[in-house]
N, C-alpha and C. Protein backbone atom coordinates (compact mmCIF):
# COMPACT_ATOMS: atom_id res chain seq x y z
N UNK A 1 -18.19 20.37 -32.80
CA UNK A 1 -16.77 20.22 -33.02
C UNK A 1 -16.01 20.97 -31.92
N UNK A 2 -14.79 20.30 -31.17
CA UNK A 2 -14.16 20.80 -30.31
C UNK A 2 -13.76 21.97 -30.67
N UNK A 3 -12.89 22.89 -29.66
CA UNK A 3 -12.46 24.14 -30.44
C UNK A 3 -10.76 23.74 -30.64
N UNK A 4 -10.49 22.65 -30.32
CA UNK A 4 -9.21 21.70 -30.32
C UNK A 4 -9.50 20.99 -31.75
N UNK A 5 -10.11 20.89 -32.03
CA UNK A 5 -9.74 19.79 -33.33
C UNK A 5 -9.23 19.66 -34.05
N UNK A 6 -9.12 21.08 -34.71
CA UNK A 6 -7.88 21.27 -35.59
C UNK A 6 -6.71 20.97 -35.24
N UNK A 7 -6.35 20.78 -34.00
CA UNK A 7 -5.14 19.98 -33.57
C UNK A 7 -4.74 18.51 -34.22
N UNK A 8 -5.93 18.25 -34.08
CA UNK A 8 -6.03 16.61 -33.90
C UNK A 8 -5.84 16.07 -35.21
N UNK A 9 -5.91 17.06 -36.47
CA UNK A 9 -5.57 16.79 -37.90
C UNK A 9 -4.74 15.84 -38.69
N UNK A 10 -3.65 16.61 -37.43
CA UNK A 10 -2.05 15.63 -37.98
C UNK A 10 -1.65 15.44 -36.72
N UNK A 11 -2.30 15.21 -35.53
CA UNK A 11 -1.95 15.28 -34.20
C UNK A 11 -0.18 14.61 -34.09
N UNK A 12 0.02 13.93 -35.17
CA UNK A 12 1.82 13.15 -35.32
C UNK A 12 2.95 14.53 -35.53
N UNK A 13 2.74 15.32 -36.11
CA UNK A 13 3.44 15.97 -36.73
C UNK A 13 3.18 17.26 -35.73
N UNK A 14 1.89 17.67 -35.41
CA UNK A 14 1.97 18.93 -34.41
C UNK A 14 2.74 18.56 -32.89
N UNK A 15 2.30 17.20 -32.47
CA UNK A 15 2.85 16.78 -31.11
C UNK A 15 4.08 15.70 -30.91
N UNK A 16 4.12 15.10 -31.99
CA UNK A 16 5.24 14.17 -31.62
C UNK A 16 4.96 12.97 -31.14
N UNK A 17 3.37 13.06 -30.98
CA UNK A 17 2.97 11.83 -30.29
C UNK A 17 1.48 12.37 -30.07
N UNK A 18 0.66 11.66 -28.63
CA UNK A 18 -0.56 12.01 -28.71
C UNK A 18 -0.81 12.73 -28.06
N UNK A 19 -1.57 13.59 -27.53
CA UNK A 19 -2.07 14.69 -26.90
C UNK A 19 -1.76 13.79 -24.95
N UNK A 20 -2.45 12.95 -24.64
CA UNK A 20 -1.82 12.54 -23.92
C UNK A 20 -0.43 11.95 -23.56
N UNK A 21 0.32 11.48 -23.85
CA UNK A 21 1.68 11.66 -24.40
C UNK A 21 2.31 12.92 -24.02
N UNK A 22 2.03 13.75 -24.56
CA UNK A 22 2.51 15.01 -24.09
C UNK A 22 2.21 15.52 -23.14
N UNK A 23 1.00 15.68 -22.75
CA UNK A 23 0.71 16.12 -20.81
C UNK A 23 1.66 15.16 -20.33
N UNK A 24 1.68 13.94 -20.17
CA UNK A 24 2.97 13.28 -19.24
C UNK A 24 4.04 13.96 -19.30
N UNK A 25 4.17 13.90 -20.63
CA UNK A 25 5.53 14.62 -20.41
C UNK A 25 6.35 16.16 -19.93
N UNK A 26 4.93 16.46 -19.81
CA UNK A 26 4.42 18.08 -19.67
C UNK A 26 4.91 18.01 -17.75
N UNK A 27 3.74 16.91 -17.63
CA UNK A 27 3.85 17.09 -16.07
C UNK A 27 5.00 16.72 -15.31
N UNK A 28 5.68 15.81 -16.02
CA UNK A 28 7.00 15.45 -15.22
C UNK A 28 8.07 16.25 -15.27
N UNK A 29 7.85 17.52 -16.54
CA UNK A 29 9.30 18.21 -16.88
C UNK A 29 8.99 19.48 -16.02
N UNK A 30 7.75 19.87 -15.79
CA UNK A 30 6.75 21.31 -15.60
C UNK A 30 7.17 21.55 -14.11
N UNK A 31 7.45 22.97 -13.48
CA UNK A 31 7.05 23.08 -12.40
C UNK A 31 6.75 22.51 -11.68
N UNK A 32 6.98 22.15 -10.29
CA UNK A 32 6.30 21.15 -9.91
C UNK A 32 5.17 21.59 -9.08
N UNK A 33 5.65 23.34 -8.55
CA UNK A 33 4.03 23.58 -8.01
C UNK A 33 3.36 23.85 -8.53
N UNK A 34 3.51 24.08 -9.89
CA UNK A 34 2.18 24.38 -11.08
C UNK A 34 2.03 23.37 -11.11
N UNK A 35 2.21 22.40 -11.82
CA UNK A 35 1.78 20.70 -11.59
C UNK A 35 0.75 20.28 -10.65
N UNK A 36 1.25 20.02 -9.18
CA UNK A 36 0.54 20.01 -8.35
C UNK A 36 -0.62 20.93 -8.14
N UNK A 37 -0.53 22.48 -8.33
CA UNK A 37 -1.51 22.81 -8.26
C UNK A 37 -2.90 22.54 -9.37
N UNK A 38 -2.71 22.17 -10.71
CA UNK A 38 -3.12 22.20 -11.80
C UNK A 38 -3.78 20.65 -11.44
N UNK A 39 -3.32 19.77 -11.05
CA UNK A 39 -3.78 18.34 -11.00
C UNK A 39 -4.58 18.39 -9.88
N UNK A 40 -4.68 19.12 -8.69
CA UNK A 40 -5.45 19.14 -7.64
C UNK A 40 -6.53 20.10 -8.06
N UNK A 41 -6.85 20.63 -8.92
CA UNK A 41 -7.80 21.26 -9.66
C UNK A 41 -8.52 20.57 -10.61
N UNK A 42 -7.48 19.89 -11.15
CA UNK A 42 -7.91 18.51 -11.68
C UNK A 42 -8.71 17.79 -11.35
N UNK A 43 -8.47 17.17 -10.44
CA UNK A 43 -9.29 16.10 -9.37
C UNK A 43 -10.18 16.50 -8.94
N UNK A 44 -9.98 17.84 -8.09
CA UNK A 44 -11.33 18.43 -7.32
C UNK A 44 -12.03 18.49 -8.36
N UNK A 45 -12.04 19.03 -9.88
CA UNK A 45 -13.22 19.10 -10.75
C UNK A 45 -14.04 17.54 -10.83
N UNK A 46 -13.34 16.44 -10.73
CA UNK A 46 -13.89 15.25 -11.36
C UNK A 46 -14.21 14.88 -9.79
N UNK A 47 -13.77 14.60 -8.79
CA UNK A 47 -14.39 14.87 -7.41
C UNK A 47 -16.20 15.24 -8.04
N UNK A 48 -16.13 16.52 -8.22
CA UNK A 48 -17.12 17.25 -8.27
C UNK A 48 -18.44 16.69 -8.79
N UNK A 49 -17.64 16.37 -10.25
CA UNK A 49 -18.46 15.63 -11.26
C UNK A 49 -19.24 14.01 -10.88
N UNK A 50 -18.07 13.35 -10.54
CA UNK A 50 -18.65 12.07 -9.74
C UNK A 50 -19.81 12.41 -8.73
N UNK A 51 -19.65 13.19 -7.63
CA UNK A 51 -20.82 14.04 -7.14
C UNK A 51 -21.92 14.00 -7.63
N UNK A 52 -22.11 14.80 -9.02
CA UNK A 52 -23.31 15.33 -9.85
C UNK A 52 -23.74 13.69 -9.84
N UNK A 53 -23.00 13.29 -10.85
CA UNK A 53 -23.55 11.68 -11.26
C UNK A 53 -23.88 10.79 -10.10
N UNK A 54 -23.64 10.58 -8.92
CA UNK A 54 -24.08 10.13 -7.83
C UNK A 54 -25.42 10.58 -7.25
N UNK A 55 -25.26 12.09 -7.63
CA UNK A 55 -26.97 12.41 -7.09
C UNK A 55 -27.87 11.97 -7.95
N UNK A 56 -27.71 12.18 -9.40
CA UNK A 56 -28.38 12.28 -10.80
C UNK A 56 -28.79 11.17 -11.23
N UNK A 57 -27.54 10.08 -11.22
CA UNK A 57 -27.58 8.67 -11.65
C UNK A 57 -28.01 7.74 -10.37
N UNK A 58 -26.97 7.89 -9.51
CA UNK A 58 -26.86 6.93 -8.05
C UNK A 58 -26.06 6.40 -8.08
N UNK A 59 -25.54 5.82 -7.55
CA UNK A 59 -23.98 4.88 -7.14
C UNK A 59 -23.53 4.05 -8.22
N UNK A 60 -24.73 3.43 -9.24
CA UNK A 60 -24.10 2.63 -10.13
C UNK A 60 -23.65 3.60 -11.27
N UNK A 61 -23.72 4.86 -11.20
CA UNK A 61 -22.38 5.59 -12.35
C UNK A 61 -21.48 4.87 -12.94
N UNK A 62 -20.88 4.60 -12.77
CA UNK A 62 -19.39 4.19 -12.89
C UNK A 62 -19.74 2.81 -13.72
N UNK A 63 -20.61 2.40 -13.82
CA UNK A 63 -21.38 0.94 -15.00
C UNK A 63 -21.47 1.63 -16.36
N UNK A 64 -22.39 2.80 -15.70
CA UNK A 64 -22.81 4.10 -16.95
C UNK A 64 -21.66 4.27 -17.93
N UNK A 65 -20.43 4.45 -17.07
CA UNK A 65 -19.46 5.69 -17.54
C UNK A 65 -18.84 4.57 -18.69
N UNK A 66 -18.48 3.14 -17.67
CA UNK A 66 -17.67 2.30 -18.55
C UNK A 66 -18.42 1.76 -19.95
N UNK A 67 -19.62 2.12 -19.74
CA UNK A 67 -20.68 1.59 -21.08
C UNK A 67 -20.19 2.41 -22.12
N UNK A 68 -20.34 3.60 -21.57
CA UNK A 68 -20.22 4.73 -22.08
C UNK A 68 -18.36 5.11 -23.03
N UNK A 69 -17.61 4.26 -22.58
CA UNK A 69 -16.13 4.75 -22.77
C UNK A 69 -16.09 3.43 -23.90
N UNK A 70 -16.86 2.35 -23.81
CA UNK A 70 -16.59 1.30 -24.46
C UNK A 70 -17.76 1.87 -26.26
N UNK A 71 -18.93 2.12 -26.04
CA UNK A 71 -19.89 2.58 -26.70
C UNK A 71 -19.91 3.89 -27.66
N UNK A 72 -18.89 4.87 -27.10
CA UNK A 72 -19.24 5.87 -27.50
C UNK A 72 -17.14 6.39 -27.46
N UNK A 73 -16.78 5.25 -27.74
CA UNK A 73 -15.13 5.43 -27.81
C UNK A 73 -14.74 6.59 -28.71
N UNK A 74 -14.83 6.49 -30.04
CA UNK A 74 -14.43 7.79 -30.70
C UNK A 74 -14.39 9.42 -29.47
N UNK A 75 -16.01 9.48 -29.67
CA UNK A 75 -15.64 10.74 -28.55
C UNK A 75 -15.41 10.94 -27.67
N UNK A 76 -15.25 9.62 -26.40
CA UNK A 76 -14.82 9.32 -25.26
C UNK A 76 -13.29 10.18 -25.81
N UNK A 77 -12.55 9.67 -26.69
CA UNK A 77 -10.80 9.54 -27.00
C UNK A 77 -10.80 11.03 -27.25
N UNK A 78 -11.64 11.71 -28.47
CA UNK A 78 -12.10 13.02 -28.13
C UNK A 78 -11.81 14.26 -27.42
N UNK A 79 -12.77 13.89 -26.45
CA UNK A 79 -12.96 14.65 -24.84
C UNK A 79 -11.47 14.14 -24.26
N UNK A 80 -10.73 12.87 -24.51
CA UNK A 80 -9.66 12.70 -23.43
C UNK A 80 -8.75 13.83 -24.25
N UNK A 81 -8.69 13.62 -25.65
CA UNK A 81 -7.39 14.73 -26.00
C UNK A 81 -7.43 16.28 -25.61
N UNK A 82 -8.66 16.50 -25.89
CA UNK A 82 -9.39 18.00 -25.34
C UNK A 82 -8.65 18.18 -24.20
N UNK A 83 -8.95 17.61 -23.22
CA UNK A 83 -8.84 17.78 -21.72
C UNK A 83 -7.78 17.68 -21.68
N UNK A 84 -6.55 16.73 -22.38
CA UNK A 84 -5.11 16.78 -21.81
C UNK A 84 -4.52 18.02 -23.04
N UNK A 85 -4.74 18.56 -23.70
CA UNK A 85 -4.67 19.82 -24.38
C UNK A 85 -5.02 20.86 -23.64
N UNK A 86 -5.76 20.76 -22.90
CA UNK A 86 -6.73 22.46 -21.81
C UNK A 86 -5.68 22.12 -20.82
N UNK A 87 -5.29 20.80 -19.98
CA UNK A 87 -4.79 20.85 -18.96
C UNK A 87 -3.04 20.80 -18.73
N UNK A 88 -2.63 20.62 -20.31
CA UNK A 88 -1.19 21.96 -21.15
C UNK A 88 -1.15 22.91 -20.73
N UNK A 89 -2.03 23.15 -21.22
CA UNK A 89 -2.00 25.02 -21.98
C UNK A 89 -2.26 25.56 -20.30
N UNK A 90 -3.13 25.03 -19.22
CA UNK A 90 -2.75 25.12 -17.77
C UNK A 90 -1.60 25.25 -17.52
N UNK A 91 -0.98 24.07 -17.63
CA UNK A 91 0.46 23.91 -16.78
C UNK A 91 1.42 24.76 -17.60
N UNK A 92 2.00 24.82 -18.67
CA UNK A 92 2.97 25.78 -19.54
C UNK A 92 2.30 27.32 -19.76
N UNK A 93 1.50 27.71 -19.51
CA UNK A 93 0.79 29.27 -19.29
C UNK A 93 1.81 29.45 -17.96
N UNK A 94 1.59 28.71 -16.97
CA UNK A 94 1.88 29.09 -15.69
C UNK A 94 3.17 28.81 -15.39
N UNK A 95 3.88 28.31 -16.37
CA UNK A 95 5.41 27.79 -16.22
C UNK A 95 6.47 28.80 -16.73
N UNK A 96 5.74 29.64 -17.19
CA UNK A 96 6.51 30.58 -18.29
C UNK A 96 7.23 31.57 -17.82
């Protein structure tokens, strides 16, 4: 279990909408060099990751991943709220 989940309970009533939903709206209102810096940290991590899976898997990753987002959707959606919840609490820590 995430250490986010308890978010995700009444995710309507804590956010107003969905966890993604709110990073947009996070990022367009936020700082903009926290922003930028936070999303280029962003990227370079998944940069990174594509990496791993290119050595690990090989080039056809990205067949994997979409199997994987279609197959395993619940926690695919999951991991997406997680991540746009961690990458909040990034940008408004540093906005403050």
């Amino acid at each position: 279990m995430s250490k986010y989940s308890a978010l995700f309970e009444d995710e309507d009533d804590v956010f107003l909408g969905s966890p993604v939903s709110k990073l947009m709206d996070i990022i367009f209102n936020a700082n903009n060099d926290v922003v930028r810096f936070d999303l280029e940290n962003f990227i370079k991590r998944r940069a990174a990751l594509e990496l791993i899976l290119e050595e690990k898997i090989g080039e056809n990753y990205s067949e994997i991943v979409e199997a994987m987002i279609i197959e395993q959707r619940e926690i695919v959606e999951s991991k997406t709220k997680s991540l746009s919840i961690e990458l909040m609490g990034e940008i408004v820590s540093k906005s403050e």
